[in-house]
C-alpha atoms as a PDB file:
ATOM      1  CA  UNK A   1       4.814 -10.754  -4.536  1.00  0.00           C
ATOM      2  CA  UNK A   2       3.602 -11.212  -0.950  1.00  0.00           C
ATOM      3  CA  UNK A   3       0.966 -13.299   0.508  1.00  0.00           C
ATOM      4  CA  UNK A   4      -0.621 -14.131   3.951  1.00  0.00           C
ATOM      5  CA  UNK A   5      -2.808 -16.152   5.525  1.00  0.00           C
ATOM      6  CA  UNK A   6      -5.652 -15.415   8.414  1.00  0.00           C
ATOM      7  CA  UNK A   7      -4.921 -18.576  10.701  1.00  0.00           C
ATOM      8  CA  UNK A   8      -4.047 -17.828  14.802  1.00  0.00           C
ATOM      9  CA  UNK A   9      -0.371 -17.083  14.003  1.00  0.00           C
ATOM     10  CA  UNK A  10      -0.006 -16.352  10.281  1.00  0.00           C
ATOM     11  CA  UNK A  11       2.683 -16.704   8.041  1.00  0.00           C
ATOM     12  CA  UNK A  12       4.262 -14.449   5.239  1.00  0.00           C
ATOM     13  CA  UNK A  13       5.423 -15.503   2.342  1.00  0.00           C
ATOM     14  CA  UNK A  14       7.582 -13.864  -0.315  1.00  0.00           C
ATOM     15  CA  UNK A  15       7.437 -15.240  -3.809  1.00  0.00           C
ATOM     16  CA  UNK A  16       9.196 -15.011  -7.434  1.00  0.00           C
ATOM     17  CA  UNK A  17       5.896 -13.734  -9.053  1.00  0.00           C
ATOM     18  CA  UNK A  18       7.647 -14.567 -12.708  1.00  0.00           C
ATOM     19  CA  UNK A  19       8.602 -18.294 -11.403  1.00  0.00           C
ATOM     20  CA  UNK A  20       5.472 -18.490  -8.384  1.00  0.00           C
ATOM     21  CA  UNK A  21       8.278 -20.021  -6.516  1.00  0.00           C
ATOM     22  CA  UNK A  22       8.744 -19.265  -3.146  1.00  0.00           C
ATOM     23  CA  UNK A  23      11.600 -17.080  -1.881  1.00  0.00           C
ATOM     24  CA  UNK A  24      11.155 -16.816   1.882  1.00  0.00           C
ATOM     25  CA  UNK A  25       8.698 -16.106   4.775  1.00  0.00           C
ATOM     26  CA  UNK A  26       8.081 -14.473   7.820  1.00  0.00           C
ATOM     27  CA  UNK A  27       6.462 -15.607  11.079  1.00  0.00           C
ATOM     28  CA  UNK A  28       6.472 -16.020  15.054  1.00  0.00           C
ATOM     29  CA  UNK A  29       5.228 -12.592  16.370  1.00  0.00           C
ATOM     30  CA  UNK A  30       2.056 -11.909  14.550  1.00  0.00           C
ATOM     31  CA  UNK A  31      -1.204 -13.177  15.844  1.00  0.00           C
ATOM     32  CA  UNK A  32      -5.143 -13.377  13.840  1.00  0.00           C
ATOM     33  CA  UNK A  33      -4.122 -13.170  10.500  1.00  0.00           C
ATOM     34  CA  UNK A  34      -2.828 -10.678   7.650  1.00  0.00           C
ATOM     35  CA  UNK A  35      -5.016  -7.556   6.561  1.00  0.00           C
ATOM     36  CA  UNK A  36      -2.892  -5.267   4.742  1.00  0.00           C
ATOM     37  CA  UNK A  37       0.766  -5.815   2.643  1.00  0.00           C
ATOM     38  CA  UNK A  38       2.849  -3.308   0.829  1.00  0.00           C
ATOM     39  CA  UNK A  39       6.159  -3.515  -0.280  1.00  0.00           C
ATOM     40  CA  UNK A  40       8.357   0.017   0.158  1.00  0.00           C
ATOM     41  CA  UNK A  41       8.907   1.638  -2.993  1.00  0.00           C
ATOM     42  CA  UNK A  42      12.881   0.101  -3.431  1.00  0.00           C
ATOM     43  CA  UNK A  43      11.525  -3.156  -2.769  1.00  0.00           C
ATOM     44  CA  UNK A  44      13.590  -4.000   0.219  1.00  0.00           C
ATOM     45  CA  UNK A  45      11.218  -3.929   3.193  1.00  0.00           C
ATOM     46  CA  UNK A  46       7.554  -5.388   3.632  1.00  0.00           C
ATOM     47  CA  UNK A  47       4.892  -3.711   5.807  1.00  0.00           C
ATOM     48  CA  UNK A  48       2.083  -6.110   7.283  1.00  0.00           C
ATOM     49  CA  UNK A  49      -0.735  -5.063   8.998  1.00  0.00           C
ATOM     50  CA  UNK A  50      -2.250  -7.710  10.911  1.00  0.00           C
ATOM     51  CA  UNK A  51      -6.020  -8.809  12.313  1.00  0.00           C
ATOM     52  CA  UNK A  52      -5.777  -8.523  15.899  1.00  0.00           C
ATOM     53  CA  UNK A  53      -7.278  -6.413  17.990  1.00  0.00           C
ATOM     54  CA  UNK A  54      -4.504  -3.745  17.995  1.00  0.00           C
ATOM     55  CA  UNK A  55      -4.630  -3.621  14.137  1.00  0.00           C
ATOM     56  CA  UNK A  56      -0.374  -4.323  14.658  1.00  0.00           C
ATOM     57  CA  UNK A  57       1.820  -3.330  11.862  1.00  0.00           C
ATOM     58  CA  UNK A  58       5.221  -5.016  11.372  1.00  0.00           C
ATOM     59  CA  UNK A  59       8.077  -3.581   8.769  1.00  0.00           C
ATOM     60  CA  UNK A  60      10.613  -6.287   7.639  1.00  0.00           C
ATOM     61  CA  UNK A  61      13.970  -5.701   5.850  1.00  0.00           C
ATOM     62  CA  UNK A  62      13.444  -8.284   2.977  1.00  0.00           C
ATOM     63  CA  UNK A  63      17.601  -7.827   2.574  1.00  0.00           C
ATOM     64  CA  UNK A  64      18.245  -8.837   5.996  1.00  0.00           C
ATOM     65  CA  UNK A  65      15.280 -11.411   6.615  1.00  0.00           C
ATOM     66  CA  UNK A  66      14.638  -9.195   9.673  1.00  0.00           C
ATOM     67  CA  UNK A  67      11.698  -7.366  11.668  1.00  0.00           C
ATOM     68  CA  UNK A  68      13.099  -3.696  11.314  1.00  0.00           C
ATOM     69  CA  UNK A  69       9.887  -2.538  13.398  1.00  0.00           C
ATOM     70  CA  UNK A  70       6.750  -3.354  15.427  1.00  0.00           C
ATOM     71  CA  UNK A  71       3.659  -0.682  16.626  1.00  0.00           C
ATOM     72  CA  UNK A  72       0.545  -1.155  17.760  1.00  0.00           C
ATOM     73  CA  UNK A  73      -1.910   0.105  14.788  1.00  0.00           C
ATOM     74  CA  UNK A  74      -5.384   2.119  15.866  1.00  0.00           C
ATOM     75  CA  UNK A  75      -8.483   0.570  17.020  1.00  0.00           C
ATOM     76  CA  UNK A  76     -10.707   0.863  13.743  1.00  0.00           C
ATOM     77  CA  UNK A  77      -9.818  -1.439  11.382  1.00  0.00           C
ATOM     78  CA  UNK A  78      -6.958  -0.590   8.882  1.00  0.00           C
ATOM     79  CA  UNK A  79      -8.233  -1.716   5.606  1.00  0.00           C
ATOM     80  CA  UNK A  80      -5.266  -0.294   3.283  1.00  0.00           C
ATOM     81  CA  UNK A  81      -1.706   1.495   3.998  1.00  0.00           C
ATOM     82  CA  UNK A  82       0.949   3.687   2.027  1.00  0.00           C
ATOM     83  CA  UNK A  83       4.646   4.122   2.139  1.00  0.00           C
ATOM     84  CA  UNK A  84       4.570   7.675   2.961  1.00  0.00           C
ATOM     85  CA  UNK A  85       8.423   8.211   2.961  1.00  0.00           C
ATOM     86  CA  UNK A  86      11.523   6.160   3.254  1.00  0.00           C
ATOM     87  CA  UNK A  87      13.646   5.230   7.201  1.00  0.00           C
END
């Protein structure tokens, strides 16, 4: 399970959903919160979509700890995203 908050610079954080204990995090590069997350089908990588004005979505390797990718979003709001196909 993955949460995230809506402060300035927001953090991620990964949790054992059978234990609620907490099993990592990710932070540093987003700014204005978290809109969207979706874990990839296999589990291993997280996609966040954040608040700011560039709707940014990250991709992290949960196996690594890692940002695998960063892109600038569109300028309506993205409300809800899919893992189309694997990378």
């Amino acid at each position: 399970m993955a949460t995230g908050d809506r402060s300035k610079f927001p953090k991620i954080h990964i949790w054992d959903s059978e234990a609620m204990l907490p099993l990592g995090s990710f932070s540093g590069l987003m700014t204005d919160g978290i809109r969207v997350l979706r874990f990839s089908s296999d589990g291993t990588k997280l996609l966040a979509v954040t608040c700011d004005s560039l709707n940014s979505i990250y991709v992290y390797s949960l196996v690594n700890n890692s940002l695998i990718s960063k892109a600038k979003g569109f300028s309506k709001t993205i409300l809800d995203a899919v893992w189309v196909s694997e990378f």
